[in-house]
Protein backbone atom coordinates (compact mmCIF):
# COMPACT_ATOMS: atom_id res chain seq x y z
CA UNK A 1 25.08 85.67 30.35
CA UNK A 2 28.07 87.64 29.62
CA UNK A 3 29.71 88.62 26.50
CA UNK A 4 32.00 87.06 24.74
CA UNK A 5 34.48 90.23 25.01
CA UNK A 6 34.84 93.38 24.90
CA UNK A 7 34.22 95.30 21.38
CA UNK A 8 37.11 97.18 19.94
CA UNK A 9 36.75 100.88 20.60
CA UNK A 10 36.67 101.25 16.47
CA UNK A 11 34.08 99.38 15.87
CA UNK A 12 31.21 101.72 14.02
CA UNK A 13 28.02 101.93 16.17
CA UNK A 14 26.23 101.67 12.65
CA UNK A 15 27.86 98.76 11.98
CA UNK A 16 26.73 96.86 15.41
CA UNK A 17 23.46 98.06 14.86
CA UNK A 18 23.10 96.63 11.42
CA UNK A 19 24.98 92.87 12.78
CA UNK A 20 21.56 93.29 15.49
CA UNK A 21 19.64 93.74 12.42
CA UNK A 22 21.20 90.72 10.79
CA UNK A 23 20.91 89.14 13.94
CA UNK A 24 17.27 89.55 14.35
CA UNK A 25 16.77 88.23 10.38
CA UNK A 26 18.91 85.10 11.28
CA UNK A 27 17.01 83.64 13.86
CA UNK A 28 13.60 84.59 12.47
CA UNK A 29 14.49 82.40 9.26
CA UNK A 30 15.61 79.78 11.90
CA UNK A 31 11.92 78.89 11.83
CA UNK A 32 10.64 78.38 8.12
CA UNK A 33 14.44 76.83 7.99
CA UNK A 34 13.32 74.72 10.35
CA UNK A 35 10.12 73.71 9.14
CA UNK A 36 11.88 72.40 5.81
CA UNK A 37 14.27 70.36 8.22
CA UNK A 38 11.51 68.98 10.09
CA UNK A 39 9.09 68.13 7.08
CA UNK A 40 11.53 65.74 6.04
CA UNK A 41 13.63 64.14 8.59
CA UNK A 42 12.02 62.85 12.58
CA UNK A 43 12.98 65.61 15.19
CA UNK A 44 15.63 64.15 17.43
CA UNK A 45 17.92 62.65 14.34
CA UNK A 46 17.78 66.92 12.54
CA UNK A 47 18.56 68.21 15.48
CA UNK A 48 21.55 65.74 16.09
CA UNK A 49 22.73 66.29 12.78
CA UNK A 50 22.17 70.48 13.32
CA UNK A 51 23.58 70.60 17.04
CA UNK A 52 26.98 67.67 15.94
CA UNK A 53 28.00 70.29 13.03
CA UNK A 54 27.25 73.55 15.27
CA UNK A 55 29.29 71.88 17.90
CA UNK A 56 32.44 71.68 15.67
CA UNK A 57 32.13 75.00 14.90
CA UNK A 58 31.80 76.22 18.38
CA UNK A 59 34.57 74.48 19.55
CA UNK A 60 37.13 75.80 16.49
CA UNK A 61 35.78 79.08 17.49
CA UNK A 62 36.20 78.28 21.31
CA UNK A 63 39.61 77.49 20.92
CA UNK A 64 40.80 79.96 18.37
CA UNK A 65 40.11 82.76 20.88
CA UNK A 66 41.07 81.22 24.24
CA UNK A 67 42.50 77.29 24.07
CA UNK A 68 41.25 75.20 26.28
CA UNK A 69 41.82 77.80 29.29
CA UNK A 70 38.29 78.52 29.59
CA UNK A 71 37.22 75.08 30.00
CA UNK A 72 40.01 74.00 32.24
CA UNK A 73 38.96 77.27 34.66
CA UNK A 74 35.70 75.26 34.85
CA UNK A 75 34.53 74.62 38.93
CA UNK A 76 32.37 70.65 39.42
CA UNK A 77 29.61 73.18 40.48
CA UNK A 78 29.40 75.06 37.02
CA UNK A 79 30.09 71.58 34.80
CA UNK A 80 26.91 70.20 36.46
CA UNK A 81 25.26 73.48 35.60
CA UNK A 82 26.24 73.23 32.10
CA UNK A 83 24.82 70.24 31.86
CA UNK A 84 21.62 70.70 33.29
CA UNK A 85 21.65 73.64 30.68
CA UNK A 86 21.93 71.44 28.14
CA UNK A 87 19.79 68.93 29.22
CA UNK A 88 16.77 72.08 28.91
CA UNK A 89 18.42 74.88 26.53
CA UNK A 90 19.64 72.10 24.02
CA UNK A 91 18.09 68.78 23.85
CA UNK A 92 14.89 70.01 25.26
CA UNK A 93 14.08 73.01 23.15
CA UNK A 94 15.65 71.57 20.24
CA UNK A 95 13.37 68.79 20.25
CA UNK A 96 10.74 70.36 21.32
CA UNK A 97 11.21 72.95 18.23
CA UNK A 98 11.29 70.88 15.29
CA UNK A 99 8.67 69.14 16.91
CA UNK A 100 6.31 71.61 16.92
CA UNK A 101 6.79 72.64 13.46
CA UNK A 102 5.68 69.23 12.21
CA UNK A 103 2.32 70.49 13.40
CA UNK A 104 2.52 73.99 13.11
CA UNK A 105 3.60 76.77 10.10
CA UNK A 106 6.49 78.52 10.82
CA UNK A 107 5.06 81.75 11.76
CA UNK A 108 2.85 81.34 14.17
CA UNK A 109 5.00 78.89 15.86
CA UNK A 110 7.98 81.72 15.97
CA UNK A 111 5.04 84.46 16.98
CA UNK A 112 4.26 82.24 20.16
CA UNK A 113 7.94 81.09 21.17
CA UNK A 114 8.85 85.02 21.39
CA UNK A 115 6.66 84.88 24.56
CA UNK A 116 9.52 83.13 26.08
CA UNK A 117 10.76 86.46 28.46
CA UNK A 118 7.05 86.51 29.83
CA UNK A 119 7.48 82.78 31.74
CA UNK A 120 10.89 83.83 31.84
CA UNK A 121 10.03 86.85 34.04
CA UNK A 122 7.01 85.48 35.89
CA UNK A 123 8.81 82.20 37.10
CA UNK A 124 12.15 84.67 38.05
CA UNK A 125 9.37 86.83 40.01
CA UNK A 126 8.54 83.64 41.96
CA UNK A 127 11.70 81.47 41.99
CA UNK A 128 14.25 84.53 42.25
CA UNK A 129 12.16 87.01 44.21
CA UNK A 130 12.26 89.37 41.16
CA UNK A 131 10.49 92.32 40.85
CA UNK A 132 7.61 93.08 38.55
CA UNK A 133 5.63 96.12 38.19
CA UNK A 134 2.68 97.58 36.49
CA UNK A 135 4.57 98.58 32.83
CA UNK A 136 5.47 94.61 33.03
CA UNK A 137 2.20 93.32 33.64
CA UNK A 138 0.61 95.22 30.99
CA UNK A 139 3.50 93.97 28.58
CA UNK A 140 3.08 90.42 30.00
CA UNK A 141 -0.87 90.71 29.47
CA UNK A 142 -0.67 91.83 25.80
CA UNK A 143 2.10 89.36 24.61
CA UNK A 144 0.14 85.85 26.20
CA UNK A 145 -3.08 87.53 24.76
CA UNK A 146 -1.45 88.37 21.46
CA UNK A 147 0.11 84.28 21.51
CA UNK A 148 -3.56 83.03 22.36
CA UNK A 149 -4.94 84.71 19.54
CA UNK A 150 -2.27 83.39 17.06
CA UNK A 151 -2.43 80.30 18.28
CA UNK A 152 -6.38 79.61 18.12
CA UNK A 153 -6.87 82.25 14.64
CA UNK A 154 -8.78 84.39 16.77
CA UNK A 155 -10.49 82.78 18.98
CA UNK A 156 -9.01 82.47 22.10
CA UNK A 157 -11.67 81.23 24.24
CA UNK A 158 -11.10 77.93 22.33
CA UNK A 159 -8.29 77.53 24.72
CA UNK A 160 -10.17 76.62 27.46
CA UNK A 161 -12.47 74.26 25.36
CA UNK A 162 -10.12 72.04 23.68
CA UNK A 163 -9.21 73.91 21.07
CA UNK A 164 -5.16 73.34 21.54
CA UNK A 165 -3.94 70.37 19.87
CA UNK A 166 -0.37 68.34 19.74
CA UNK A 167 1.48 71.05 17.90
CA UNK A 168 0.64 73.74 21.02
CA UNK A 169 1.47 71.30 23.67
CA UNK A 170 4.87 70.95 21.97
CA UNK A 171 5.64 74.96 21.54
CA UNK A 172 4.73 75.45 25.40
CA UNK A 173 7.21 72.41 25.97
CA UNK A 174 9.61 74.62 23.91
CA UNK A 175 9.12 77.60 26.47
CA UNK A 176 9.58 76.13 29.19
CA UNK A 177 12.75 74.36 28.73
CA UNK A 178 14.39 77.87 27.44
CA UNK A 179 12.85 79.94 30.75
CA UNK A 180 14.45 77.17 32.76
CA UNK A 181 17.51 77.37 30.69
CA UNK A 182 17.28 81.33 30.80
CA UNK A 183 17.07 81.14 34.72
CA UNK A 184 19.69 78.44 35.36
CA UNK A 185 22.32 80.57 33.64
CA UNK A 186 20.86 83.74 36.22
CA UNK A 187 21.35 81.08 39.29
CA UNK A 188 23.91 78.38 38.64
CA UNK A 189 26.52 80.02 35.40
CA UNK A 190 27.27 83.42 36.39
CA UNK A 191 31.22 83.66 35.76
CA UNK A 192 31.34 82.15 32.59
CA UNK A 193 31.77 83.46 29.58
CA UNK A 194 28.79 82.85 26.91
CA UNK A 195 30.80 81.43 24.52
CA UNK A 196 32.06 78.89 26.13
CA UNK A 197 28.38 78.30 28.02
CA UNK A 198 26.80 77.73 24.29
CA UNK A 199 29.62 75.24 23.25
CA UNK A 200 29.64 72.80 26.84
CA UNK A 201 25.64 73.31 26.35
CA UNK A 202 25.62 72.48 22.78
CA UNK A 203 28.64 69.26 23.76
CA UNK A 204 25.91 67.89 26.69
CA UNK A 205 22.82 68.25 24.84
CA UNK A 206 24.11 67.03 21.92
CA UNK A 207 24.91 63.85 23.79
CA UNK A 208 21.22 63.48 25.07
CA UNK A 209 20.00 64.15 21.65
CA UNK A 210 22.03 61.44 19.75
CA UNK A 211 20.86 58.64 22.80
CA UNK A 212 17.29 59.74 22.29
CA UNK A 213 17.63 59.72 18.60
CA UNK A 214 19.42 56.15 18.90
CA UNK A 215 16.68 54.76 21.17
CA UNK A 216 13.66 56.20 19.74
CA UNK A 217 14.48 56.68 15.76
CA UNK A 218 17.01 53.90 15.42
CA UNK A 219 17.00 54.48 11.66
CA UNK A 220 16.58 58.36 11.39
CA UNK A 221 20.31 59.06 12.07
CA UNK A 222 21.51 57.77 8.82
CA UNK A 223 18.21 58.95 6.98
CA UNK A 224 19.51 62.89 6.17
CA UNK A 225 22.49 61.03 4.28
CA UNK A 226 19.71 60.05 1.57
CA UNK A 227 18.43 63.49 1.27
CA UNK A 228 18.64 66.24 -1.20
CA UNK A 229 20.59 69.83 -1.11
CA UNK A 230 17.08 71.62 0.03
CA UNK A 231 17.36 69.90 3.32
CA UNK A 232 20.96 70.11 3.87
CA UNK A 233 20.50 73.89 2.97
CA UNK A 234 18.35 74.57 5.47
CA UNK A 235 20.27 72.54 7.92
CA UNK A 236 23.69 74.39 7.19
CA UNK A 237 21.20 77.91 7.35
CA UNK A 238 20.57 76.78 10.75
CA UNK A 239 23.86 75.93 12.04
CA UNK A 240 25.55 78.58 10.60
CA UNK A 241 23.42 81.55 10.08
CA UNK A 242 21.44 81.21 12.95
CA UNK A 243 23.55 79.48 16.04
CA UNK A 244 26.80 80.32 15.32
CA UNK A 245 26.61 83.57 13.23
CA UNK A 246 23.73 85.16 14.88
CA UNK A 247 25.09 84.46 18.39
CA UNK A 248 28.58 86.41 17.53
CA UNK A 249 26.53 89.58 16.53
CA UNK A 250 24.69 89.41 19.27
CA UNK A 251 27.04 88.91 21.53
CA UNK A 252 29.19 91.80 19.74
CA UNK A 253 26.25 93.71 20.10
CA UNK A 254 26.06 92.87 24.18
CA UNK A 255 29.98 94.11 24.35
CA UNK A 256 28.90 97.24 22.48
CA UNK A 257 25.75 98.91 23.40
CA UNK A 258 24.55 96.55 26.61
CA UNK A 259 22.36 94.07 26.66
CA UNK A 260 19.18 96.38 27.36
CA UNK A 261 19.89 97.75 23.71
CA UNK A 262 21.17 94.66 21.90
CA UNK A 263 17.87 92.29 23.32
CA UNK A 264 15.77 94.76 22.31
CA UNK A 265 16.29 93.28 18.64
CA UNK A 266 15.13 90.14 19.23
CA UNK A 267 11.39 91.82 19.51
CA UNK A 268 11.92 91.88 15.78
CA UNK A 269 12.65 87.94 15.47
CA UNK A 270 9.21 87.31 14.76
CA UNK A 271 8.39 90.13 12.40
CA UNK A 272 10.91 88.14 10.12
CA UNK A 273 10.57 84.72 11.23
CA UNK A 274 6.37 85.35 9.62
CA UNK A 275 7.71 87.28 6.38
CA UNK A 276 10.11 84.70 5.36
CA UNK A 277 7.92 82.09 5.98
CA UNK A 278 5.48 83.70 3.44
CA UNK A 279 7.78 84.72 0.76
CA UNK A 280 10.03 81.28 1.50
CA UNK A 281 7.09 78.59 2.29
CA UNK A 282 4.11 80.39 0.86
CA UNK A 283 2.30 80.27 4.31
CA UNK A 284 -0.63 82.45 4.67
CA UNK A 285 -0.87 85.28 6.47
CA UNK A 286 -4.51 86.06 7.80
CA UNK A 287 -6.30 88.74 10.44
CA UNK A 288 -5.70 86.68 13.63
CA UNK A 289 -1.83 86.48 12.59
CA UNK A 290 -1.49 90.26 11.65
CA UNK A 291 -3.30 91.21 15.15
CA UNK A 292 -2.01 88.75 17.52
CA UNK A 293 1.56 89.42 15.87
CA UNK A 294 0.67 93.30 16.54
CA UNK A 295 -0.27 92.28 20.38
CA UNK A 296 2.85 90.01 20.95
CA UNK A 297 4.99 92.66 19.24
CA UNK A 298 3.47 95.42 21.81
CA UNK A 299 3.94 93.58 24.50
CA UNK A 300 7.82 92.80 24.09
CA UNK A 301 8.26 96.67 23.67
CA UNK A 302 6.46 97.37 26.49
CA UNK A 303 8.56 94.98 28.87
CA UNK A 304 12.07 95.61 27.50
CA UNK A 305 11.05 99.44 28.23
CA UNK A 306 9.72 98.73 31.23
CA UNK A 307 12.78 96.27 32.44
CA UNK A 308 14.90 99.41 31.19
């Protein structure tokens, strides 16, 4: 993906640095945000509601900087891409996301999803003929060990016997719909701008999501009408904070200081996605959390580094 544009020669470098910081923060409280939205409303009608109101944003935002230029520009070939993309990046993740947190906290569900670049990278190695080397391995290694260990509470041999249940399934559903998404933009979107990828996305999976949500939870559209500010807090958190907000600071970031430097912040998306979900939700935080964190953690480092 490309930036959105260029970044003003004045802008401070502190001051990009920090809006990665914020960045980071924003989409790690995307998943106790999420949990609230998800304890109290079926997955497929939230993420309608979330993915409608980011949508309008988008679009204001979309046309405030360029009109409708960027979307006339648009080739058959890269609307069918788009919409493939948001067949996987939107409807499928998003569903797949809220989901999984009706089976699993918060935490551990953002500490596993944050293994996302090593699919990512092994199914570009295979697919795209891209190359991997030792550094990456060992990164690759320590992040899926690091995710089995979250995942099972230490004991990852459990994987193997059983031990994964509904709320696993759905997080690995999760990554793989974002590593296709990730390498559809490498093969079929190069040339268009990332703003206006995220808004056709967010237009063509939104579509999918309100059918799905009509066929399979004909009465959960209408049910967030009924419920209180908590929920509608969280939802607004997510639309706002961590879809539209979060992706202009990263994206800022990108323009600024690359896109080695700026992704190297989202290594810290779990690290807050597991401390606001203690201080927010109360979840617990145990041994196999702290050292399968620790592991996943590692292993980012050691790929970005190594991609770098």
């Amino acid at each position: 993906m490309t930036a959105v544009a260029t970044a003003p020669a004045t802008t401070r470098p502190w001051l990009v640095h920090l809006k990665l910081l914020g960045m980071a923060g924003l989409w790690g409280a995307a998943w106790p945000a999420g949990k609230v939205v998800a304890s109290q409303a079926p997955a497929l009608s939230a993420s309608s509601w979330r993915f409608a109101l980011s949508l309008l944003l988008l679009l204001g935002w979309l046309l405030v900087r360029s009109g409708a230029a960027t979307l006339k520009a648009l080739t058959p070939r890269q609307w069918a891409g788009l919409a493939l993309g948001g067949a996987l990046g939107v409807f499928g993740y998003a569903a797949f996301f809220l989901m999984g947190l009706q089976h699993l906290p918060a935490g551990r569900a953002a500490l596993v999803v944050t293994t996302n670049p090593v699919l990512t990278l092994l199914l570009a190695a295979w697919l795209l003929g891209e190359r991997l080397n030792t550094r990456i391995a060992l990164g690759m290694v320590l992040a899926v060990g690091g995710a089995a260990v979250v995942l099972t509470h230490g004991k990852p041999w459990t994987l193997f016997t059983g031990g994964a249940g509904v709320g696993e399934a759905l997080l690995l559903g999760c990554v793989l719909c974002w590593s296709g998404y990730t390498l559809l933009g490498k093969k079929l979107l190069g040339g268009i701008d990332a703003l206006t990828t995220t808004t056709v996305t967010a237009g063509f999976g939104l579509s999918l999501l309100l059918l799905s949500a009509a066929l399979f939870e004909p009465a959960g559209l209408a049910l967030p009408l009924q419920l209180g500010l908590g929920w509608w807090g969280a939802l607004l958190f997510m639309v706002v904070g961590s879809t539209v907000l979060a992706y202009a600071w990263y994206f800022e970031g990108v323009a600024a200081l690359g896109a080695g430097a700026a992704s190297a912040y989202i290594s810290l998306v779990p690290v807050f996605g597991v401390a606001i979900a203690t201080f927010w939700l109360g979840e617990a935080v145990d041994a196999s959390l702290l050292a399968g964190g620790a592991l996943v953690l590692a292993g980012m480092v050691v790929m970005n580094k190594a991609r770098r």
